[in-house]
PDB file of N, CA and C in Angstrom:
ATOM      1  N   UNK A   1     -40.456-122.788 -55.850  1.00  0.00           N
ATOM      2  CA  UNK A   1     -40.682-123.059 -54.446  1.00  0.00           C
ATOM      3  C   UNK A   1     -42.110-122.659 -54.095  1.00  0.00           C
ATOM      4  N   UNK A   2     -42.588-123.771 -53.386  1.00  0.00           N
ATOM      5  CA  UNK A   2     -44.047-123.328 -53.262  1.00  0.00           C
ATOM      6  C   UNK A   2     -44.191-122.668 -51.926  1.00  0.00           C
ATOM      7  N   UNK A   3     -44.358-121.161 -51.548  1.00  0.00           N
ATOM      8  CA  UNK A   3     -44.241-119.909 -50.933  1.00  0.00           C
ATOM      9  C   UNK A   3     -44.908-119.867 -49.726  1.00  0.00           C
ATOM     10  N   UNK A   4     -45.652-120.408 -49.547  1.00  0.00           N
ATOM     11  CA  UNK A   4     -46.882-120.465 -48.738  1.00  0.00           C
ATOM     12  C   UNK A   4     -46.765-121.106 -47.507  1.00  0.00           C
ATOM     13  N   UNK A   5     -46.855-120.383 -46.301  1.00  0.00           N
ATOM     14  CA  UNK A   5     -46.619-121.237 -45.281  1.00  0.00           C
ATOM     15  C   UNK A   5     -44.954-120.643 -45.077  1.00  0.00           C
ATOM     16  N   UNK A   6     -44.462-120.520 -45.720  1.00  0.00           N
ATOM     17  CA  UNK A   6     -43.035-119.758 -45.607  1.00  0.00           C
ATOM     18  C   UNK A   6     -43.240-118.242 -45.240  1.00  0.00           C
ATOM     19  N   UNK A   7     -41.979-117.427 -44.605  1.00  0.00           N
ATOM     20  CA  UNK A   7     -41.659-116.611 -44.551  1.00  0.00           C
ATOM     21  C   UNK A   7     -40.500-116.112 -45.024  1.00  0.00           C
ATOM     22  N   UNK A   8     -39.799-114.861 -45.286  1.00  0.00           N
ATOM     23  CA  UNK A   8     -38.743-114.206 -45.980  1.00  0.00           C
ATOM     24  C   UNK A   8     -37.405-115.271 -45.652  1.00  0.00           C
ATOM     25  N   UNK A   9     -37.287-115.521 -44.379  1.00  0.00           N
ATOM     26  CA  UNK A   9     -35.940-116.243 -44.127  1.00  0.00           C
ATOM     27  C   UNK A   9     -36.234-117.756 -44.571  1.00  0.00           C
ATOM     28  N   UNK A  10     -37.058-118.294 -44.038  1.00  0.00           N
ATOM     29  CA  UNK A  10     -37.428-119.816 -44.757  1.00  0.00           C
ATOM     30  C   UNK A  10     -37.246-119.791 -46.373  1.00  0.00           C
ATOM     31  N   UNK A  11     -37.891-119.178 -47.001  1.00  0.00           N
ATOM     32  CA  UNK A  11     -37.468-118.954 -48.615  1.00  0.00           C
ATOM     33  C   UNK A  11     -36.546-119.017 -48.526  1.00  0.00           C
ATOM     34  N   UNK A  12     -35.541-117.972 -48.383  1.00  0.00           N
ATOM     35  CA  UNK A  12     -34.155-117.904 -48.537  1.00  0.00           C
ATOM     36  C   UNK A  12     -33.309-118.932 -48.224  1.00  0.00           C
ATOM     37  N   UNK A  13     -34.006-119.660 -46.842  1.00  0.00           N
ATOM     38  CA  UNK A  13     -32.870-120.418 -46.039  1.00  0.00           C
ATOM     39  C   UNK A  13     -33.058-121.730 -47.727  1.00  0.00           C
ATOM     40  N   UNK A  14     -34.076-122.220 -47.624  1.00  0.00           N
ATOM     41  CA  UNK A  14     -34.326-123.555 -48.470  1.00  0.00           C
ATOM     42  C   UNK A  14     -34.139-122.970 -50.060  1.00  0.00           C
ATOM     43  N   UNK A  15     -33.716-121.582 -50.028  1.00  0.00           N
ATOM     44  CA  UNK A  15     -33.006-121.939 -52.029  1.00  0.00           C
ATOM     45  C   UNK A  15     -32.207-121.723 -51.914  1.00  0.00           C
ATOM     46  N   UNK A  16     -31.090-121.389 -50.720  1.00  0.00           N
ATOM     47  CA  UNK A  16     -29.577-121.871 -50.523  1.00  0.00           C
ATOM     48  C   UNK A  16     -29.435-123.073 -50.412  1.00  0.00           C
ATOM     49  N   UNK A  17     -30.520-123.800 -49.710  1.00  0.00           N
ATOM     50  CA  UNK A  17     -29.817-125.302 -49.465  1.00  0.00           C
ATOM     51  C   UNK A  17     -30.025-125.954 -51.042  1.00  0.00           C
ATOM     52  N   UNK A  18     -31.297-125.401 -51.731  1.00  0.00           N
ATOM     53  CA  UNK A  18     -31.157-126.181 -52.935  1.00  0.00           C
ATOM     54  C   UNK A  18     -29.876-125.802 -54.044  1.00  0.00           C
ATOM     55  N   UNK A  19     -29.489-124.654 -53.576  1.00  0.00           N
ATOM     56  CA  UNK A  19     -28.450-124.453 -54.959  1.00  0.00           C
ATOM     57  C   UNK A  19     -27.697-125.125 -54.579  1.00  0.00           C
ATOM     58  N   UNK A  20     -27.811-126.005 -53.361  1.00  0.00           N
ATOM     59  CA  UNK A  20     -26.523-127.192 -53.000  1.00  0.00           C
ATOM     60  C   UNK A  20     -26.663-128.326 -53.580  1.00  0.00           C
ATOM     61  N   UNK A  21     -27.646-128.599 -53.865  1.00  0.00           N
ATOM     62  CA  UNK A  21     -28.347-129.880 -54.815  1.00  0.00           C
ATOM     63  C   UNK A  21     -27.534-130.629 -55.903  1.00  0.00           C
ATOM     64  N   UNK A  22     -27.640-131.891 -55.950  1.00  0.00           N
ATOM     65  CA  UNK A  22     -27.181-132.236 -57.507  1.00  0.00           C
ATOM     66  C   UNK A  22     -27.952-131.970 -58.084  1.00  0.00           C
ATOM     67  N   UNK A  23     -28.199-131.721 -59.844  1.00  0.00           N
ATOM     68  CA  UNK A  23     -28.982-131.895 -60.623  1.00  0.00           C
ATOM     69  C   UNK A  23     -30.598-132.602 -60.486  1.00  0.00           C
ATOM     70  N   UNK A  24     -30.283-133.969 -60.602  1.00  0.00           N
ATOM     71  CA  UNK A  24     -31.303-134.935 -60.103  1.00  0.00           C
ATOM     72  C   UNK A  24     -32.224-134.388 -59.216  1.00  0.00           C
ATOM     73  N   UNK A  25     -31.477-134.299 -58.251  1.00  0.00           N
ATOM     74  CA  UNK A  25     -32.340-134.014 -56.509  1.00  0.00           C
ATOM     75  C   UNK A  25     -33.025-133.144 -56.991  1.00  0.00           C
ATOM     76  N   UNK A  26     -32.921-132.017 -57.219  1.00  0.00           N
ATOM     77  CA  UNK A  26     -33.189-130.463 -57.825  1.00  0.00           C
ATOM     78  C   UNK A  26     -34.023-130.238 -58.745  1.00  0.00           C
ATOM     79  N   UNK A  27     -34.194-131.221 -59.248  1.00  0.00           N
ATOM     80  CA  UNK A  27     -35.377-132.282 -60.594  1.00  0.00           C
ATOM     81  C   UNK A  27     -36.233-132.757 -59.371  1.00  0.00           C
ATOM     82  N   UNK A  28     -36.339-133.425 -59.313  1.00  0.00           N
ATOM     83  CA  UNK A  28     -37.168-133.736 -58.170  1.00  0.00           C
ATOM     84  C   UNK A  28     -37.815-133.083 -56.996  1.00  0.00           C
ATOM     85  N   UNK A  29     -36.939-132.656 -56.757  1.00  0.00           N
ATOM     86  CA  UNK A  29     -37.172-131.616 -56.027  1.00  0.00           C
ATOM     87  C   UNK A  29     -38.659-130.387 -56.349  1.00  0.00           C
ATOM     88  N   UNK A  30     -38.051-129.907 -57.265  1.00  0.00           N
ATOM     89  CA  UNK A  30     -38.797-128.854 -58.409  1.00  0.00           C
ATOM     90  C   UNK A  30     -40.492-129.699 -58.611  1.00  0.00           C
ATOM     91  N   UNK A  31     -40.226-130.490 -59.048  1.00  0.00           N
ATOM     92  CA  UNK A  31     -41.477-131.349 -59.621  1.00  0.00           C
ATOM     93  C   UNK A  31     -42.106-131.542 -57.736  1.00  0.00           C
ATOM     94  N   UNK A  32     -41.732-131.676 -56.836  1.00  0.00           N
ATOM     95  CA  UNK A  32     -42.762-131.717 -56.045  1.00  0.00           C
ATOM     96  C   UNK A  32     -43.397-130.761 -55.329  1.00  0.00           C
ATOM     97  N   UNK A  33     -42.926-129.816 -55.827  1.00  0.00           N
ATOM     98  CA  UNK A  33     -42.789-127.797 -55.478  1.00  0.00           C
ATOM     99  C   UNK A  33     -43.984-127.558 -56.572  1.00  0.00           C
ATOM    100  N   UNK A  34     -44.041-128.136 -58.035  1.00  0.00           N
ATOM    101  CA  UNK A  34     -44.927-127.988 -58.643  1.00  0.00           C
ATOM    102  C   UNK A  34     -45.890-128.338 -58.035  1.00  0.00           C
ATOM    103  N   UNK A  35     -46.100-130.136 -57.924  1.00  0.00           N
ATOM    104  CA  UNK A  35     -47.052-130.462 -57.416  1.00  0.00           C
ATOM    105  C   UNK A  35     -48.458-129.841 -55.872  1.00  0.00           C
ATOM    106  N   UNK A  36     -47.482-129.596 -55.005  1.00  0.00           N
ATOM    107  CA  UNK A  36     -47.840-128.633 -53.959  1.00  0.00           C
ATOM    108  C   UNK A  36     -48.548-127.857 -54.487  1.00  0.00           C
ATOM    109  N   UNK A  37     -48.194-127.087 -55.608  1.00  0.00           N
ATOM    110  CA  UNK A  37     -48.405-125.360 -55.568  1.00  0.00           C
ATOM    111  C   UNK A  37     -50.000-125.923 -56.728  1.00  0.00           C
ATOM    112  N   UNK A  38     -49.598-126.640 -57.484  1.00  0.00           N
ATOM    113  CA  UNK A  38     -50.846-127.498 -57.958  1.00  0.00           C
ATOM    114  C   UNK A  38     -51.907-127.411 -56.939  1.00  0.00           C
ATOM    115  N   UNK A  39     -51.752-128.391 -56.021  1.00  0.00           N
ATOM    116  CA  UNK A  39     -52.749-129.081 -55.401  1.00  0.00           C
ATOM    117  C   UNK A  39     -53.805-127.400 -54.235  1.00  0.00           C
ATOM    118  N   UNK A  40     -52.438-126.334 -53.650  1.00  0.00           N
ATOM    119  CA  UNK A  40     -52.878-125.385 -53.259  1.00  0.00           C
ATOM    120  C   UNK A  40     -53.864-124.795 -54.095  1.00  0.00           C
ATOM    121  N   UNK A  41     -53.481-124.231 -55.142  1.00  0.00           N
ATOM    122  CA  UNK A  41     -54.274-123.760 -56.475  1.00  0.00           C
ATOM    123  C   UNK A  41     -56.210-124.819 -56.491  1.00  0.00           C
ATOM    124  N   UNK A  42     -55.746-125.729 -56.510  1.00  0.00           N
ATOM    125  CA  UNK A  42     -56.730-126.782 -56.974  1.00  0.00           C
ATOM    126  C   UNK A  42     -57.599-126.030 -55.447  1.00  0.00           C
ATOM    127  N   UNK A  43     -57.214-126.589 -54.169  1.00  0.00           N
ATOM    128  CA  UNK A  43     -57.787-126.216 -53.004  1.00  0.00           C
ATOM    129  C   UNK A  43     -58.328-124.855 -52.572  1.00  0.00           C
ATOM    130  N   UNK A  44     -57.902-124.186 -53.274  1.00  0.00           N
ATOM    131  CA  UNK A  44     -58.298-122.591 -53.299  1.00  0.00           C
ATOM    132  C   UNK A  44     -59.620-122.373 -54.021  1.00  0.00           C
ATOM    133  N   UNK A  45     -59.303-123.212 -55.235  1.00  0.00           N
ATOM    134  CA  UNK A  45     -60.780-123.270 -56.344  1.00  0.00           C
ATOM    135  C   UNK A  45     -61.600-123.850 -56.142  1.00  0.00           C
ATOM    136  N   UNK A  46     -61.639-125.096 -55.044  1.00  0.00           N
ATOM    137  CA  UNK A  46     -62.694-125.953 -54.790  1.00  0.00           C
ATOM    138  C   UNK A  46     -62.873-125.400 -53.457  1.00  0.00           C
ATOM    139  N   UNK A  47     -62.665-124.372 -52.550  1.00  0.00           N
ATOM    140  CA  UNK A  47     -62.774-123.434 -51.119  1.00  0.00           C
ATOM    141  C   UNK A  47     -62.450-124.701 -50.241  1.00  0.00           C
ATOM    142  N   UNK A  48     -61.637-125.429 -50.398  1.00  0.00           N
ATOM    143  CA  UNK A  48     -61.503-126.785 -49.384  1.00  0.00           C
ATOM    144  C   UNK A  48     -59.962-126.662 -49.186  1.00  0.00           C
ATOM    145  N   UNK A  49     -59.528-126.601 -47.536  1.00  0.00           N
ATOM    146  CA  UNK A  49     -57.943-126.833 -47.227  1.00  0.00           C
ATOM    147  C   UNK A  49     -57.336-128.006 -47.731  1.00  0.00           C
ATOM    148  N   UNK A  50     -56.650-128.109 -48.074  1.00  0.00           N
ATOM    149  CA  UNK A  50     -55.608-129.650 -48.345  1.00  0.00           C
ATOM    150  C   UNK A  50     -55.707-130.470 -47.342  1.00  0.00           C
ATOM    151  N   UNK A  51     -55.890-131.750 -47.631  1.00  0.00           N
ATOM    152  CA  UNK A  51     -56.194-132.542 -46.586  1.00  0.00           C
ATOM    153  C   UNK A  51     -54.898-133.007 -45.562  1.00  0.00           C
ATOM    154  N   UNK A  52     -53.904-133.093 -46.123  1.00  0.00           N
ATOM    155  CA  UNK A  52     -52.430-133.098 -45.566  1.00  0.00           C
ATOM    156  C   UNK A  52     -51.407-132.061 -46.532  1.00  0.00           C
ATOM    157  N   UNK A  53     -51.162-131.479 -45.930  1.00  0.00           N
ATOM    158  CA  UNK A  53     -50.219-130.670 -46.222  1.00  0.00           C
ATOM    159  C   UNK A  53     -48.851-131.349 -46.694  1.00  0.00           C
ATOM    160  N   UNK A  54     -48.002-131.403 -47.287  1.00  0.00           N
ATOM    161  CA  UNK A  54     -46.950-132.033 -47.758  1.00  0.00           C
ATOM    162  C   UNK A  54     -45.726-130.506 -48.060  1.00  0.00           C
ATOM    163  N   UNK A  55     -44.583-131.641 -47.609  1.00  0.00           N
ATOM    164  CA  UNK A  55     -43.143-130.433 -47.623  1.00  0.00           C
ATOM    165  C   UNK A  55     -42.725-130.099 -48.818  1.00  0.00           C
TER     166      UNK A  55
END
């Protein structure tokens, strides 16, 4: 889960809803949690905010 922008209850609330997940979703899911936390990383190293933020 990419952390950021969250607080203690938001974490929590959204990896209860994912342990509700099928498989699939949860795959998917995951991979766009990577991606995010990617693109933050990337934006941190180049000192530039993300141009749209994504969920």
């Amino acid at each position: 889960l990419a952390v950021r922008g969250h607080d203690r209850s938001s974490i929590l609330a959204e990896l209860a809803r994912r342990l509700q997940r099928d498989p699939a979703s949860e795959r998917a899911a995951a991979l766009a949690q990577i991606e995010r936390i990617a693109a933050f990383r990337l934006a941190d190293l180049l000192g530039q905010p993300l141009a749209s933020p994504s969920n």
